[in-house]
PDB file of N, CA and C in Angstrom:
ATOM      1  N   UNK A   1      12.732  49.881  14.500  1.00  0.00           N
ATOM      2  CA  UNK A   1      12.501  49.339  13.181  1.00  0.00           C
ATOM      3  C   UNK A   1      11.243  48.469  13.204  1.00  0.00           C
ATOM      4  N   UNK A   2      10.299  48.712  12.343  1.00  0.00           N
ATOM      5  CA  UNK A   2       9.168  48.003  12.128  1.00  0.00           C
ATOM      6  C   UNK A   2       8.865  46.670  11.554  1.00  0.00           C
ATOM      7  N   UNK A   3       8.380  45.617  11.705  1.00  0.00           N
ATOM      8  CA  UNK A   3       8.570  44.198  11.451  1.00  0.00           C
ATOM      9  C   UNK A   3       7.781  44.198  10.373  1.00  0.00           C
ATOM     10  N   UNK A   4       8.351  43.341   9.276  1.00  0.00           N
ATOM     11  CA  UNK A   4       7.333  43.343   8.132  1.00  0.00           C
ATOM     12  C   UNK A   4       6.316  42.311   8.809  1.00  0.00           C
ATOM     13  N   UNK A   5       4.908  42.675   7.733  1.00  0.00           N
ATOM     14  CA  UNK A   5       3.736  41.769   8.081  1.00  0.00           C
ATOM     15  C   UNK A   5       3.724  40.722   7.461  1.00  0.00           C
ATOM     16  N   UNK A   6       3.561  39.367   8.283  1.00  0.00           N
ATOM     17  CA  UNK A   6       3.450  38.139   7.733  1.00  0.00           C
ATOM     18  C   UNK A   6       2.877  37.945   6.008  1.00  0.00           C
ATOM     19  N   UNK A   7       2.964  37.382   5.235  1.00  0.00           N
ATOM     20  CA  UNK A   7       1.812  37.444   4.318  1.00  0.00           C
ATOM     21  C   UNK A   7       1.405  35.680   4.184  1.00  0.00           C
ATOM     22  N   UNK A   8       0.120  36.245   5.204  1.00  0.00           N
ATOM     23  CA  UNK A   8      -0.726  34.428   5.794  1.00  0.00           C
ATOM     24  C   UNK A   8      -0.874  33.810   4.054  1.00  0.00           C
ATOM     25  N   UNK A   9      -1.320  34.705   3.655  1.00  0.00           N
ATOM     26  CA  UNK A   9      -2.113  34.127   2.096  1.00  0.00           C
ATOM     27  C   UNK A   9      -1.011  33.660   1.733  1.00  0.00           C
ATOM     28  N   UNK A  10      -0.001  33.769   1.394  1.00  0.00           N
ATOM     29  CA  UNK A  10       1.343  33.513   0.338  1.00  0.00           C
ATOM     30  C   UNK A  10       1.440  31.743   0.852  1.00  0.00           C
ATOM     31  N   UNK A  11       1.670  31.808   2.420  1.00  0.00           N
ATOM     32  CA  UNK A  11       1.883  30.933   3.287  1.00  0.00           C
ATOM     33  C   UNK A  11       1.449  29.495   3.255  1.00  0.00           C
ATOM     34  N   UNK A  12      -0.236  30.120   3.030  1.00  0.00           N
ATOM     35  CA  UNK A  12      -1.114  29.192   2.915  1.00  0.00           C
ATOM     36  C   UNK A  12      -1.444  28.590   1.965  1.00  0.00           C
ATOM     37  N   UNK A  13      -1.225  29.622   0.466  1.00  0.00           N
ATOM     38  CA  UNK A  13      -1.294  29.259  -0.921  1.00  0.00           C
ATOM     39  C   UNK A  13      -0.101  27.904  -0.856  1.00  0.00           C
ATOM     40  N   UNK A  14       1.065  28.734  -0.083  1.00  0.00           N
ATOM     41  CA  UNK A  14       2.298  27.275  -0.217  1.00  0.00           C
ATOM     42  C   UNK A  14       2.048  25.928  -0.003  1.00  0.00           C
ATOM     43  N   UNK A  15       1.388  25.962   1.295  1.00  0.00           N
ATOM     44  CA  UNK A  15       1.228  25.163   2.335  1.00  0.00           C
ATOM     45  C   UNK A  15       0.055  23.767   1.297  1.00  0.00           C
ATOM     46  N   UNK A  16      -0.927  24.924   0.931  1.00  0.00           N
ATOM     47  CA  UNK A  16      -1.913  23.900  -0.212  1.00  0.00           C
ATOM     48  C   UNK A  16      -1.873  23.580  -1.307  1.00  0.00           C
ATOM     49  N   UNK A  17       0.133  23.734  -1.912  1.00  0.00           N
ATOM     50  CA  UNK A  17       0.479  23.622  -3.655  1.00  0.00           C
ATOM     51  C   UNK A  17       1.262  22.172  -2.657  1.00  0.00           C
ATOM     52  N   UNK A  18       1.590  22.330  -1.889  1.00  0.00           N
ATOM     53  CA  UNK A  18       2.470  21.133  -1.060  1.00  0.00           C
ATOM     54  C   UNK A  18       1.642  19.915  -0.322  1.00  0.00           C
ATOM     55  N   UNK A  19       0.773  20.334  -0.214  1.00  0.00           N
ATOM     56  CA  UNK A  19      -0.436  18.962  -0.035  1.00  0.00           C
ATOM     57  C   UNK A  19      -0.910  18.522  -1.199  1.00  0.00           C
ATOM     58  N   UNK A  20      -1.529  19.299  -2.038  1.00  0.00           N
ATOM     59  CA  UNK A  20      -1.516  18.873  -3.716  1.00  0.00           C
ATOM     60  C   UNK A  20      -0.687  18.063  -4.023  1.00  0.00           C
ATOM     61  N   UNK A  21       0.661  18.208  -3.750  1.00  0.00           N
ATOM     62  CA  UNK A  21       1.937  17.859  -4.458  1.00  0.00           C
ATOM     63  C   UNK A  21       1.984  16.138  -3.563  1.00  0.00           C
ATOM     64  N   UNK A  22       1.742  16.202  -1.975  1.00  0.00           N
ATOM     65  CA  UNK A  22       2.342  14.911  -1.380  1.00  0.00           C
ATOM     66  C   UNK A  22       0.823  13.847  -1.933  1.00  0.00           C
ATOM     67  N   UNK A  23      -0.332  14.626  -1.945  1.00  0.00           N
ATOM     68  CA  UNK A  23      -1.669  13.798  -2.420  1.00  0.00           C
ATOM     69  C   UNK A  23      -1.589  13.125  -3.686  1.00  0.00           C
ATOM     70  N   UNK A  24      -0.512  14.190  -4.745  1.00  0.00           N
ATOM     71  CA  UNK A  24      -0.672  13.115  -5.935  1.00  0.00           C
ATOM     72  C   UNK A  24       0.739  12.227  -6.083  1.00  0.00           C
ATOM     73  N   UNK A  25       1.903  12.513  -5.470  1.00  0.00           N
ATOM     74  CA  UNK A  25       2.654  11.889  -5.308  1.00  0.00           C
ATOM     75  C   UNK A  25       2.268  10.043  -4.550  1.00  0.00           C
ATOM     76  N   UNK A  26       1.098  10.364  -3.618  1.00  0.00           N
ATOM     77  CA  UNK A  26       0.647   9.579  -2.404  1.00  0.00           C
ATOM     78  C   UNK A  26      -0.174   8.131  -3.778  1.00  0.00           C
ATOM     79  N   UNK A  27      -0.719   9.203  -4.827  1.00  0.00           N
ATOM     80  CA  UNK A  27      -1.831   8.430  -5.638  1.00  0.00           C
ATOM     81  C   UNK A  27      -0.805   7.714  -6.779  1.00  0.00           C
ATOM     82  N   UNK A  28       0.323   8.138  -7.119  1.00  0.00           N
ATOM     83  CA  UNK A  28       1.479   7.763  -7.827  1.00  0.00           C
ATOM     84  C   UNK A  28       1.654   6.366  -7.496  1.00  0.00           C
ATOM     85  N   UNK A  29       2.342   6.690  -5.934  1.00  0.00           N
ATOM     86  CA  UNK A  29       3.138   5.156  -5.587  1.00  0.00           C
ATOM     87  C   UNK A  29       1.946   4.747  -5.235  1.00  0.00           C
ATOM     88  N   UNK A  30       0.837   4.588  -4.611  1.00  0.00           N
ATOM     89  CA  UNK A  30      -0.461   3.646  -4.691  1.00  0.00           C
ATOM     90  C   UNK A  30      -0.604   2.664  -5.923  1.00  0.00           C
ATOM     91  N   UNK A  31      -0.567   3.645  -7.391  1.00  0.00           N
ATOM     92  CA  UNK A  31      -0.852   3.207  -8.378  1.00  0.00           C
ATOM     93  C   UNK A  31       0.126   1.745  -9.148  1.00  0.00           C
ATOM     94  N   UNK A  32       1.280   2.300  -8.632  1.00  0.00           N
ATOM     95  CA  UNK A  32       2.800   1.932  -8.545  1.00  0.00           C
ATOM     96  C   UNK A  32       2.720   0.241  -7.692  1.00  0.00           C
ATOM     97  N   UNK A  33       2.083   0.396  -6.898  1.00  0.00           N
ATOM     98  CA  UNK A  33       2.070  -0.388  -6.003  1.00  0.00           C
ATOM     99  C   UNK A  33       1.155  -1.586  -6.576  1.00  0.00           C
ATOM    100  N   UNK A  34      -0.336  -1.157  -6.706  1.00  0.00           N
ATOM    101  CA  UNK A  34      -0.973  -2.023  -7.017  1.00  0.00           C
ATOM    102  C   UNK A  34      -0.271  -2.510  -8.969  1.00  0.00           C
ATOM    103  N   UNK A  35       0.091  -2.340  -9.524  1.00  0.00           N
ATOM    104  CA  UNK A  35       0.952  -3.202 -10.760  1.00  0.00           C
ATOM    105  C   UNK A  35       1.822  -3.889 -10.450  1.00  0.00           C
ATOM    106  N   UNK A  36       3.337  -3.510  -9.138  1.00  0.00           N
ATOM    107  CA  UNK A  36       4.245  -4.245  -9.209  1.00  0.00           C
ATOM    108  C   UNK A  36       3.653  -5.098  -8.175  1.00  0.00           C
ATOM    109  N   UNK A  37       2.798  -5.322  -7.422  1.00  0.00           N
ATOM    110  CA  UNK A  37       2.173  -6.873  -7.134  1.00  0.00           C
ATOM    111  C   UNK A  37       1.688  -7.633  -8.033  1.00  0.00           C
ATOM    112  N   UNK A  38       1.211  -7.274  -9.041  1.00  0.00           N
ATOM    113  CA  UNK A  38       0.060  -7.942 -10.384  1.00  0.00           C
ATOM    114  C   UNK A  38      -0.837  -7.786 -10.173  1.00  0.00           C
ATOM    115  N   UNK A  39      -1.758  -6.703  -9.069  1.00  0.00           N
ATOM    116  CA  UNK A  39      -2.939  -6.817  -8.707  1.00  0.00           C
ATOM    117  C   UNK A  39      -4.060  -5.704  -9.602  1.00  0.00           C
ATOM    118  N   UNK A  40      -3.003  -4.910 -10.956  1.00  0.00           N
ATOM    119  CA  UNK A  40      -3.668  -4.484 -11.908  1.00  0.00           C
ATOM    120  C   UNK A  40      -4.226  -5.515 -12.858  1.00  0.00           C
ATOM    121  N   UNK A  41      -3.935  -6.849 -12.934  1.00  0.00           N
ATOM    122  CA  UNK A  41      -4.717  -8.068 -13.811  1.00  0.00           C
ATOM    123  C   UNK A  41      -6.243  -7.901 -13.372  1.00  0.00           C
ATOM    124  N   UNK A  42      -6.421  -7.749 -11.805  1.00  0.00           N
ATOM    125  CA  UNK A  42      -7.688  -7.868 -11.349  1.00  0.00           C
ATOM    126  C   UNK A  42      -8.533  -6.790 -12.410  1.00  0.00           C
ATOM    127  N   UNK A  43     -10.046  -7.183 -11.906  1.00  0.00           N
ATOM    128  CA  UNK A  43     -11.059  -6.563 -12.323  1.00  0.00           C
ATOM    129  C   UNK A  43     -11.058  -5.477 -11.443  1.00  0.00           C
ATOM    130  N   UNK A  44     -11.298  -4.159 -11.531  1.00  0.00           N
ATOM    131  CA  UNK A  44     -11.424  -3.198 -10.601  1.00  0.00           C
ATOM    132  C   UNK A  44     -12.372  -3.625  -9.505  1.00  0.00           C
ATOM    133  N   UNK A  45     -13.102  -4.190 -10.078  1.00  0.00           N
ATOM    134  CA  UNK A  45     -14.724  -4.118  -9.205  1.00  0.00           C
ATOM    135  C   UNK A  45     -14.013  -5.279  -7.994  1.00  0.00           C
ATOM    136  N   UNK A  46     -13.263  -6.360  -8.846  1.00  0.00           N
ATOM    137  CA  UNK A  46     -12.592  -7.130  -7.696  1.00  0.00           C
ATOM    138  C   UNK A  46     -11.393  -6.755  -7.056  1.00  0.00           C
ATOM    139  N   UNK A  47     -10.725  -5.735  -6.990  1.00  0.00           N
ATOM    140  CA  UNK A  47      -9.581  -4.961  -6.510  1.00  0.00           C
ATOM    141  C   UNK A  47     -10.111  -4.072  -5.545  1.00  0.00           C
ATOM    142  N   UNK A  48     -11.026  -3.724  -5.857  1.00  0.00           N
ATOM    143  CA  UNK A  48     -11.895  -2.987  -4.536  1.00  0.00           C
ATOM    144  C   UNK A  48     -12.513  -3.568  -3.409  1.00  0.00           C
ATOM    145  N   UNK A  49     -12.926  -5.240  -3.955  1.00  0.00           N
ATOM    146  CA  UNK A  49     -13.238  -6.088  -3.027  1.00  0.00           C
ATOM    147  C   UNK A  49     -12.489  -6.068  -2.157  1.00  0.00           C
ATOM    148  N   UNK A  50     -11.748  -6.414  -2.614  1.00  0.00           N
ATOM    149  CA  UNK A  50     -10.410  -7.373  -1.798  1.00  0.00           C
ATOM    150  C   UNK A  50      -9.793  -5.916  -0.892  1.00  0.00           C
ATOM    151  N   UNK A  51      -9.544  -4.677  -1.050  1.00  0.00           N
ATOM    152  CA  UNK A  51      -9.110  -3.685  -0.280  1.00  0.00           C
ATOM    153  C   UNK A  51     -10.287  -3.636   0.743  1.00  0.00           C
ATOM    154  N   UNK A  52     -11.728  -3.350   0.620  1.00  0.00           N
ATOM    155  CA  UNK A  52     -12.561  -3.301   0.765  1.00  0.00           C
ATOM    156  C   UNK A  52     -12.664  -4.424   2.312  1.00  0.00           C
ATOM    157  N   UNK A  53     -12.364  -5.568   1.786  1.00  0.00           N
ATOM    158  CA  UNK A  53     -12.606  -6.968   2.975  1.00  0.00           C
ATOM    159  C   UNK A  53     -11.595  -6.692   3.858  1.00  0.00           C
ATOM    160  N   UNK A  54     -10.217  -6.351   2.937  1.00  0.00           N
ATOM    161  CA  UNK A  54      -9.213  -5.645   4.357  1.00  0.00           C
ATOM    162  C   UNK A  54      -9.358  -5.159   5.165  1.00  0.00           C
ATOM    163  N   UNK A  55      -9.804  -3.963   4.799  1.00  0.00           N
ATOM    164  CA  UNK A  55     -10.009  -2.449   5.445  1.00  0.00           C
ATOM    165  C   UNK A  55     -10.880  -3.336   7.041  1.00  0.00           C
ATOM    166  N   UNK A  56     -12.031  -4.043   6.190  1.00  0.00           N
ATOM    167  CA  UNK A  56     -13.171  -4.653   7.342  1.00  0.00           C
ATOM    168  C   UNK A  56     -11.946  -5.578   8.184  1.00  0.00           C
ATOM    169  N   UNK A  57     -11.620  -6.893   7.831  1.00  0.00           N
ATOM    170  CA  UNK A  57     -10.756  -7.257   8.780  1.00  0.00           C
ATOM    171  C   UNK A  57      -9.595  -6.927   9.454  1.00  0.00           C
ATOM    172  N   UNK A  58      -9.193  -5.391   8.910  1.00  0.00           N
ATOM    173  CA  UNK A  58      -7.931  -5.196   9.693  1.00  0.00           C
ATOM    174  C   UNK A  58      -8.701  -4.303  11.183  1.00  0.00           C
ATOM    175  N   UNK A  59     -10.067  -3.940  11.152  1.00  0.00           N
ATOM    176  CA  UNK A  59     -10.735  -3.503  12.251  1.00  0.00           C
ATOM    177  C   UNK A  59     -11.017  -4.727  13.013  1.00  0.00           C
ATOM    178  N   UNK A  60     -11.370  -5.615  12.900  1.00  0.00           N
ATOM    179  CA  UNK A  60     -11.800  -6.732  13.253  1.00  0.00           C
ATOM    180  C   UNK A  60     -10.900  -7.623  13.989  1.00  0.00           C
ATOM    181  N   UNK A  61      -9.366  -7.680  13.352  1.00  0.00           N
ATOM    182  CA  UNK A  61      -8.374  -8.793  13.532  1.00  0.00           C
ATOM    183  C   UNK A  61      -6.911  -7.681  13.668  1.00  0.00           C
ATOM    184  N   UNK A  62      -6.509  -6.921  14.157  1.00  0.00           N
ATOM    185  CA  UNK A  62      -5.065  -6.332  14.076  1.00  0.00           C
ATOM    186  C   UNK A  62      -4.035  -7.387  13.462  1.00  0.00           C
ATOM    187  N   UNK A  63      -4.034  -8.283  14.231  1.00  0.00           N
ATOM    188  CA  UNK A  63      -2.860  -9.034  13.965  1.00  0.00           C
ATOM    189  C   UNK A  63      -2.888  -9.652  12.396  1.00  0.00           C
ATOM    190  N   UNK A  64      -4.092  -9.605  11.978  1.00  0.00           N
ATOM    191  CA  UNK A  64      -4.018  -9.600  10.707  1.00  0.00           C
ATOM    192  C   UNK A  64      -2.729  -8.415   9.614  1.00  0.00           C
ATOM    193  N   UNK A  65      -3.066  -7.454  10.098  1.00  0.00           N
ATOM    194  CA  UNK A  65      -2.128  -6.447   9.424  1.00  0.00           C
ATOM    195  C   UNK A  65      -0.757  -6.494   9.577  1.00  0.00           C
ATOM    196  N   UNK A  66      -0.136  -6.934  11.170  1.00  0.00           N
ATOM    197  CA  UNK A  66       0.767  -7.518  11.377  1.00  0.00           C
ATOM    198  C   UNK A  66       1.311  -8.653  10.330  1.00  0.00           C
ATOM    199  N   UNK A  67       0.843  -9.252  10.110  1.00  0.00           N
ATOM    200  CA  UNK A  67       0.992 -10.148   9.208  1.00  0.00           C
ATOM    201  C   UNK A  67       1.409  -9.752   7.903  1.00  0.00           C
ATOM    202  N   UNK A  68       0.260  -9.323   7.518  1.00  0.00           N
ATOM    203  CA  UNK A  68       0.202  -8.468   5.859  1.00  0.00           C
ATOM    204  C   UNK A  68       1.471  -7.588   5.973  1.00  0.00           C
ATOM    205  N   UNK A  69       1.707  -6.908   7.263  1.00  0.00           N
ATOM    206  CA  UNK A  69       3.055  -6.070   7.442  1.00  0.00           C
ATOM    207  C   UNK A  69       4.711  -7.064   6.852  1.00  0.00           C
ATOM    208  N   UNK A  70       4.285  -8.120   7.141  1.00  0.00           N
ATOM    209  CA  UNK A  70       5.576  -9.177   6.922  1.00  0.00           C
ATOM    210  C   UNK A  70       5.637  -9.493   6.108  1.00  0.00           C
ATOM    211  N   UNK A  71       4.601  -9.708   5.337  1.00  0.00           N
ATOM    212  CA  UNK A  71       4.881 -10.516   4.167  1.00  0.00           C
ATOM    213  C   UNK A  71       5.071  -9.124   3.318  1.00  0.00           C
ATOM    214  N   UNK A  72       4.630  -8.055   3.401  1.00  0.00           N
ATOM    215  CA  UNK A  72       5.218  -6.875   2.374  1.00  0.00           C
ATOM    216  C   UNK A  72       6.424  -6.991   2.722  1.00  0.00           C
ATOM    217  N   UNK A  73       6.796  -6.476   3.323  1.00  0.00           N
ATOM    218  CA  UNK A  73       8.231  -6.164   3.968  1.00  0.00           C
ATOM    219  C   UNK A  73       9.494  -7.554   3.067  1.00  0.00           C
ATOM    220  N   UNK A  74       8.679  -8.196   3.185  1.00  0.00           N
ATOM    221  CA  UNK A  74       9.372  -9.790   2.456  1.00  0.00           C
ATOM    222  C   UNK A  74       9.431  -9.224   1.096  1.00  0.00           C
ATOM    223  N   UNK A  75       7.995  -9.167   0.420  1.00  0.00           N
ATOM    224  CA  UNK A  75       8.000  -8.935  -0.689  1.00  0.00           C
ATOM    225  C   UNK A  75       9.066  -7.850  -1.201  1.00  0.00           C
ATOM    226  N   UNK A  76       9.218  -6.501  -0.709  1.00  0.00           N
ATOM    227  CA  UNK A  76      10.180  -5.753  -0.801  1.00  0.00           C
ATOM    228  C   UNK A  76      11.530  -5.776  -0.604  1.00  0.00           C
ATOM    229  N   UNK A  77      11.584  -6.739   0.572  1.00  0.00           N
ATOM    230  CA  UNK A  77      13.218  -7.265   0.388  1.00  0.00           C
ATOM    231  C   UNK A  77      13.674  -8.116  -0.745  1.00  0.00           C
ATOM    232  N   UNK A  78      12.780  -8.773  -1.293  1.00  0.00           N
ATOM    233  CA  UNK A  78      13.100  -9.512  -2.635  1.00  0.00           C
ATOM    234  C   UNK A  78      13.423  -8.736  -3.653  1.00  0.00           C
ATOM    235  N   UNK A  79      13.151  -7.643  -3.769  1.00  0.00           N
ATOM    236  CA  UNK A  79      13.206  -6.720  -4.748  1.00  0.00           C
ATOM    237  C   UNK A  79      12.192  -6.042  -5.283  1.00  0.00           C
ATOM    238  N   UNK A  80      10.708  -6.453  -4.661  1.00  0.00           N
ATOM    239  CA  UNK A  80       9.270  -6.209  -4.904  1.00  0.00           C
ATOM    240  C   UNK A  80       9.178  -7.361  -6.561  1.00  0.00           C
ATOM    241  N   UNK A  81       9.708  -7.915  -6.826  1.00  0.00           N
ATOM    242  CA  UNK A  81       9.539  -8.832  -8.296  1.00  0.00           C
ATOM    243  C   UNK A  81       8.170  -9.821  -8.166  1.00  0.00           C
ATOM    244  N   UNK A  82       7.369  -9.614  -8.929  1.00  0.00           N
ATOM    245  CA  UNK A  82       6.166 -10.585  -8.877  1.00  0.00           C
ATOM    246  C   UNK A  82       6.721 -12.127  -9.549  1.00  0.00           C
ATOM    247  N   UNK A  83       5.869 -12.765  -8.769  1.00  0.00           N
ATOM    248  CA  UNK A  83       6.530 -13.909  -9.431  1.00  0.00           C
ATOM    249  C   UNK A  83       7.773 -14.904  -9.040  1.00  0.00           C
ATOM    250  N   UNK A  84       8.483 -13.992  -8.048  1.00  0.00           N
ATOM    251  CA  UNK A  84       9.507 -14.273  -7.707  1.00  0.00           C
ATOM    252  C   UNK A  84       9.471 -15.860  -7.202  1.00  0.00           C
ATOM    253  N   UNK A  85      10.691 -16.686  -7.060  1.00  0.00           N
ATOM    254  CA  UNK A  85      10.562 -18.276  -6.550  1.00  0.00           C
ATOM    255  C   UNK A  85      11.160 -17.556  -5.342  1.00  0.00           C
ATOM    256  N   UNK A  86      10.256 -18.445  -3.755  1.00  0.00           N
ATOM    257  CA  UNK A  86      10.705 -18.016  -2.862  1.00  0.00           C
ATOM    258  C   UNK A  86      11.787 -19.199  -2.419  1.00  0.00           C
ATOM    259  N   UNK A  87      12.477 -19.341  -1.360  1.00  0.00           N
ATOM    260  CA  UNK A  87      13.676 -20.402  -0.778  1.00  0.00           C
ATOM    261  C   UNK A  87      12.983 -21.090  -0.171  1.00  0.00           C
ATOM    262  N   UNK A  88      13.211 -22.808   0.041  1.00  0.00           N
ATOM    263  CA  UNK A  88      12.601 -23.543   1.086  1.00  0.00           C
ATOM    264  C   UNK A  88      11.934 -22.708   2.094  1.00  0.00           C
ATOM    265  N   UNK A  89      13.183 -22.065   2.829  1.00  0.00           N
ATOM    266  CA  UNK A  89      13.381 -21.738   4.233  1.00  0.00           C
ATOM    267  C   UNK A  89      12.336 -20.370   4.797  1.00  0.00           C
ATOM    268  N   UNK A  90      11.716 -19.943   2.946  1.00  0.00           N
ATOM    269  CA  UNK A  90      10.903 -18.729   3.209  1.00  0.00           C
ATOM    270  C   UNK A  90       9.951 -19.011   3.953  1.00  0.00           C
ATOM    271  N   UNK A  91       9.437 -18.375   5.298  1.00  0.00           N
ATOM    272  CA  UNK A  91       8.251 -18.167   5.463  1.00  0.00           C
ATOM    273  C   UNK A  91       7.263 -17.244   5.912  1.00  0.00           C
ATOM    274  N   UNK A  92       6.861 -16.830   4.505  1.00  0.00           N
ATOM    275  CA  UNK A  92       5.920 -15.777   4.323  1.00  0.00           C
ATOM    276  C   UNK A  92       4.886 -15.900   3.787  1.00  0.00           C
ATOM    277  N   UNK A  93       4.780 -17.224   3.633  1.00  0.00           N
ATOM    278  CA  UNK A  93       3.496 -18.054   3.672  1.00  0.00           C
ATOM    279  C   UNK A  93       2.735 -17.915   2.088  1.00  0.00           C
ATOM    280  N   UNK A  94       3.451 -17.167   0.989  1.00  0.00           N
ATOM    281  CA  UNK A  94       2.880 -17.117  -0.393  1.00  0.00           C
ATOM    282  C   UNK A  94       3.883 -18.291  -1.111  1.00  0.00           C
ATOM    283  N   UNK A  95       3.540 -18.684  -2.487  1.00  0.00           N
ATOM    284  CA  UNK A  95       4.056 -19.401  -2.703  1.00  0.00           C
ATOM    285  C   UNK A  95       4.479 -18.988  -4.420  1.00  0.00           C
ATOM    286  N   UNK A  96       5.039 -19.114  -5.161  1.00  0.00           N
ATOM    287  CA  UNK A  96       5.847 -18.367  -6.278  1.00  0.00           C
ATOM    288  C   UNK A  96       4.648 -18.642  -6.679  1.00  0.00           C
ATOM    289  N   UNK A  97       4.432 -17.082  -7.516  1.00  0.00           N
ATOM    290  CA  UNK A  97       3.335 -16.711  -8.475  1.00  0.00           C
ATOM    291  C   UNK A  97       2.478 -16.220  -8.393  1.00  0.00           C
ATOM    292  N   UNK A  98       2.134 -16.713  -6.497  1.00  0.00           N
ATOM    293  CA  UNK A  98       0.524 -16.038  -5.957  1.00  0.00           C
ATOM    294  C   UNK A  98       0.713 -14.265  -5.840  1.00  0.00           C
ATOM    295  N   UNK A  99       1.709 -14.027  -6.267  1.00  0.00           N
ATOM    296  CA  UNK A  99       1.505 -12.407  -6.319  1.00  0.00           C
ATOM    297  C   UNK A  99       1.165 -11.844  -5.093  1.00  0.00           C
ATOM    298  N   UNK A 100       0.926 -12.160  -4.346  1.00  0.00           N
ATOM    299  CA  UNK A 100       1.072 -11.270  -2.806  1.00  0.00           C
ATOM    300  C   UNK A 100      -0.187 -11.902  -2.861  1.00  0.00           C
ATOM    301  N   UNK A 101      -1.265 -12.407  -3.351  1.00  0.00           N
ATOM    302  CA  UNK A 101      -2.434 -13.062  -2.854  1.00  0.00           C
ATOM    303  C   UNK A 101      -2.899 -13.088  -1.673  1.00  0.00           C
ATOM    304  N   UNK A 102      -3.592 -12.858  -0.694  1.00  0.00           N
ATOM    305  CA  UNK A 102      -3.843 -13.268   0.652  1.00  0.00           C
ATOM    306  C   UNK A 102      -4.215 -14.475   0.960  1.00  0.00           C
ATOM    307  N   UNK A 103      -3.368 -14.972   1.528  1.00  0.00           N
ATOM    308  CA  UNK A 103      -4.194 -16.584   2.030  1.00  0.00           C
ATOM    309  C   UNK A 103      -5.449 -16.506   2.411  1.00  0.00           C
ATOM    310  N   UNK A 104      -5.998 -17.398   2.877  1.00  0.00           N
ATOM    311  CA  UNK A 104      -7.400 -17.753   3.375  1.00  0.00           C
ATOM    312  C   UNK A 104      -7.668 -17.403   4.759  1.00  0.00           C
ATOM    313  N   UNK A 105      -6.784 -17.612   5.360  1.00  0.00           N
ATOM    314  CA  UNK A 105      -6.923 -16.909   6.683  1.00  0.00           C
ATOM    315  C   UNK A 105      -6.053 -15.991   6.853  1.00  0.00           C
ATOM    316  N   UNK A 106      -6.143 -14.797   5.893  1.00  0.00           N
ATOM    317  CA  UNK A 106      -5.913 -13.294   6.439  1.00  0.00           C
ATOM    318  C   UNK A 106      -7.422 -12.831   5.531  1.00  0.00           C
ATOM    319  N   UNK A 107      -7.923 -13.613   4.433  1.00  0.00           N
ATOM    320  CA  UNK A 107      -8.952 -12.834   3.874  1.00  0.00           C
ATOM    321  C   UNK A 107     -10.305 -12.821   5.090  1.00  0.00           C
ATOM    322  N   UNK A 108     -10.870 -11.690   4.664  1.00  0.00           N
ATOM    323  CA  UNK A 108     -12.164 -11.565   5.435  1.00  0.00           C
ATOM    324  C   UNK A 108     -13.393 -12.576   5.091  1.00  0.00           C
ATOM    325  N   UNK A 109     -14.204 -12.560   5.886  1.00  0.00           N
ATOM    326  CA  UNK A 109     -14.822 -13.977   5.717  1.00  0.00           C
ATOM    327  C   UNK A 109     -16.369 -13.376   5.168  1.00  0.00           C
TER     328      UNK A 109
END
């Protein structure tokens, strides 16, 4: 009995409706992301900064991201709520309102 022939094209057509699909899904929660911090108030031109100075100090400083890793992780255990009042005992080093703000020493210099 003879094996049917693969059909690569079908495969590949799939393969690139499913990267389409995780790329705009990917641009979704990005979008998602930057509002439920408040960081859609910004000016674009200054929202790009500020990703922009990251990007530079997280090459520069790792443990920087480490950081930024905690305090998301915080932020999300709260419920992701902007604004939120944090507990004495929080320390994640923002303070109610700053919206995920970066302190001064995680921003790039």
């Amino acid at each position: 009995m003879a094996r049917k022939p693969r059909d690569y094209d079908a495969e590949l057509q799939a393969l690139m409706e499913k990267a389409k699909k995780v790329k705009t899904q990917k641009a979704t929660q990005l979008g998602e992301l930057v509002q439920v911090v408040g960081a859609d108030a910004l000016p674009i031109e200054a929202l790009a900064g500020a990703l922009l100075a990251a990007v530079e100090q997280s090459k520069k400083t790792p443990e920087a991201v480490a950081r930024w890793t905690e305090r998301g992780q915080a932020f999300f255990q709260q419920g992701g709520k902007r604004g939120t009042k944090q507990k004495p005992d929080d320390t994640t080093g923002g303070t109610a309102g700053d919206n995920g703000a970066a302190k001064s020493s995680d921003r790039a210099a």
